[in-house]
N, C-alpha and C. Protein backbone atom coordinates (compact mmCIF):
# COMPACT_ATOMS: atom_id res chain seq x y z
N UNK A 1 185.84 216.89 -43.50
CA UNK A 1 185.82 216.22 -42.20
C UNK A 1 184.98 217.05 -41.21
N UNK A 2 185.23 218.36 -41.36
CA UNK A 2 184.29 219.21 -40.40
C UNK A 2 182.87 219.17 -40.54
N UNK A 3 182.84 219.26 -41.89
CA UNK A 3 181.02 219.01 -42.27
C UNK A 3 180.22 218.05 -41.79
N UNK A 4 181.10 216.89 -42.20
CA UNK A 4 180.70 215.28 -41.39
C UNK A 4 180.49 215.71 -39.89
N UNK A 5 181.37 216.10 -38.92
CA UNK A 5 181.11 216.34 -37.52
C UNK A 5 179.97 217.13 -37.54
N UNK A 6 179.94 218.50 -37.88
CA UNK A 6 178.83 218.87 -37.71
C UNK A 6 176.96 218.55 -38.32
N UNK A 7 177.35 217.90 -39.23
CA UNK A 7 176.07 217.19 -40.00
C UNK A 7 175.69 216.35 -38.58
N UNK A 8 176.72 215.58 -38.12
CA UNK A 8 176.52 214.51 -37.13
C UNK A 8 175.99 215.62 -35.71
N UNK A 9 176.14 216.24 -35.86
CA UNK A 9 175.67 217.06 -34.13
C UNK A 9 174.50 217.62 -34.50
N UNK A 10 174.23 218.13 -35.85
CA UNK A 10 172.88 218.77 -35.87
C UNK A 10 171.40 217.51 -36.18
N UNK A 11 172.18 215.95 -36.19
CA UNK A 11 171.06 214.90 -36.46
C UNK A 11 170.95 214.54 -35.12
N UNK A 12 171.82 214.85 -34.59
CA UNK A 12 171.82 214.54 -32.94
C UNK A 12 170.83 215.33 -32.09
N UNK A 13 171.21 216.83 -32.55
CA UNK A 13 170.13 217.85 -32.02
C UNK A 13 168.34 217.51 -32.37
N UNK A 14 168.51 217.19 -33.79
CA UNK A 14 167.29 217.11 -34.35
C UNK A 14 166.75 215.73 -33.83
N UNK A 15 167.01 214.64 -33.60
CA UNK A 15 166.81 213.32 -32.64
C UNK A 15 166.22 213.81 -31.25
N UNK A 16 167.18 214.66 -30.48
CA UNK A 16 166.51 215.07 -28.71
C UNK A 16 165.36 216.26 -29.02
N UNK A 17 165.43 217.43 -30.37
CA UNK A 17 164.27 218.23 -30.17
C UNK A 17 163.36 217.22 -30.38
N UNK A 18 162.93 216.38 -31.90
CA UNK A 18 161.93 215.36 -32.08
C UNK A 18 161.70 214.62 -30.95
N UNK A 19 162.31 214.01 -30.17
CA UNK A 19 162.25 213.57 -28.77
C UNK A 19 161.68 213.96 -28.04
N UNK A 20 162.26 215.26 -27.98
CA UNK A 20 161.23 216.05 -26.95
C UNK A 20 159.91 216.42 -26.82
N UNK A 21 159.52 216.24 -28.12
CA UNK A 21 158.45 217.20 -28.51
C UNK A 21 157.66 215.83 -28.61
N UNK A 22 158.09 214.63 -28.74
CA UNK A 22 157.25 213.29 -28.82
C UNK A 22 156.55 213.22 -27.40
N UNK A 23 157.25 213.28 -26.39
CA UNK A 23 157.27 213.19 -25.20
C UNK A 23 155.89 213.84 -24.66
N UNK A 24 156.06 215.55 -25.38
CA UNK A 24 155.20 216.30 -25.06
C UNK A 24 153.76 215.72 -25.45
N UNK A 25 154.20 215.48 -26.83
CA UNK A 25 152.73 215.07 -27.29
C UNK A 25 152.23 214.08 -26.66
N UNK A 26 153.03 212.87 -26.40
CA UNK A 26 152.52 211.48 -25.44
C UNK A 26 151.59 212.43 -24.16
N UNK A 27 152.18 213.11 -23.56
CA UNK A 27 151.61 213.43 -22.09
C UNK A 27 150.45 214.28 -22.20
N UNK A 28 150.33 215.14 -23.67
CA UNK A 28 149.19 215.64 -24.00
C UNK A 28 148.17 214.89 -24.40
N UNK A 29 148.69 213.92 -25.45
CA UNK A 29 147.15 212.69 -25.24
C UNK A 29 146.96 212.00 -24.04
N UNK A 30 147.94 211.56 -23.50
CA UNK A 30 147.78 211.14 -22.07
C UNK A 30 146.57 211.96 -21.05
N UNK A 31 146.91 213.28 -20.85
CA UNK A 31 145.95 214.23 -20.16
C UNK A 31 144.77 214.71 -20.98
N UNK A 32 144.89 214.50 -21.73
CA UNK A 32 143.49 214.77 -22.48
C UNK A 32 143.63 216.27 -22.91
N UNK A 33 142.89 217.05 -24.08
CA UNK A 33 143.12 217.85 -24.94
C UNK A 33 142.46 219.30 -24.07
N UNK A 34 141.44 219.44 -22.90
CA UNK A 34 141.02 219.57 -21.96
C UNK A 34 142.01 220.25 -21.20
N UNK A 35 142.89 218.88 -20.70
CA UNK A 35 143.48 219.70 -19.56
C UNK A 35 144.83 220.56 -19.81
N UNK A 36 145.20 219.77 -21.01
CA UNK A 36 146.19 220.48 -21.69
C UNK A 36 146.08 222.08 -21.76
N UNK A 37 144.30 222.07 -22.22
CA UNK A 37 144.41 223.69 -22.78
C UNK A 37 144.11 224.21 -21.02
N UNK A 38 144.17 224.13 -20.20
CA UNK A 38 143.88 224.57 -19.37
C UNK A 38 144.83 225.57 -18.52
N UNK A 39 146.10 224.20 -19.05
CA UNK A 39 147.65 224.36 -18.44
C UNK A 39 148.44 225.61 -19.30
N UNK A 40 148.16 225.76 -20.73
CA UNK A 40 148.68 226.23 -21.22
C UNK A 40 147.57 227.89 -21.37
N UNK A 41 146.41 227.89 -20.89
CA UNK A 41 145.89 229.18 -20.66
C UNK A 41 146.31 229.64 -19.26
């Protein structure tokens, strides 16, 4: 029963990091590859 809970919180975790990181990428093609590196130098 514990395994099940935690299996279930770490697909949860792995759903909002993938999420997150979708997000990122949207706003990096969004701004162009350019300004991206600009932000991150």
């Amino acid at each position: 029963m514990d395994d099940s809970v935690q299996k279930s919180c770490w697909g949860l975790t792995a759903k909002a990091v993938i999420g997150i990181a979708g997000i990122i990428v949207l706003f990096w093609l969004v701004s162009g590859a350019e300004a991206a590196a600009a932000v991150a130098s």
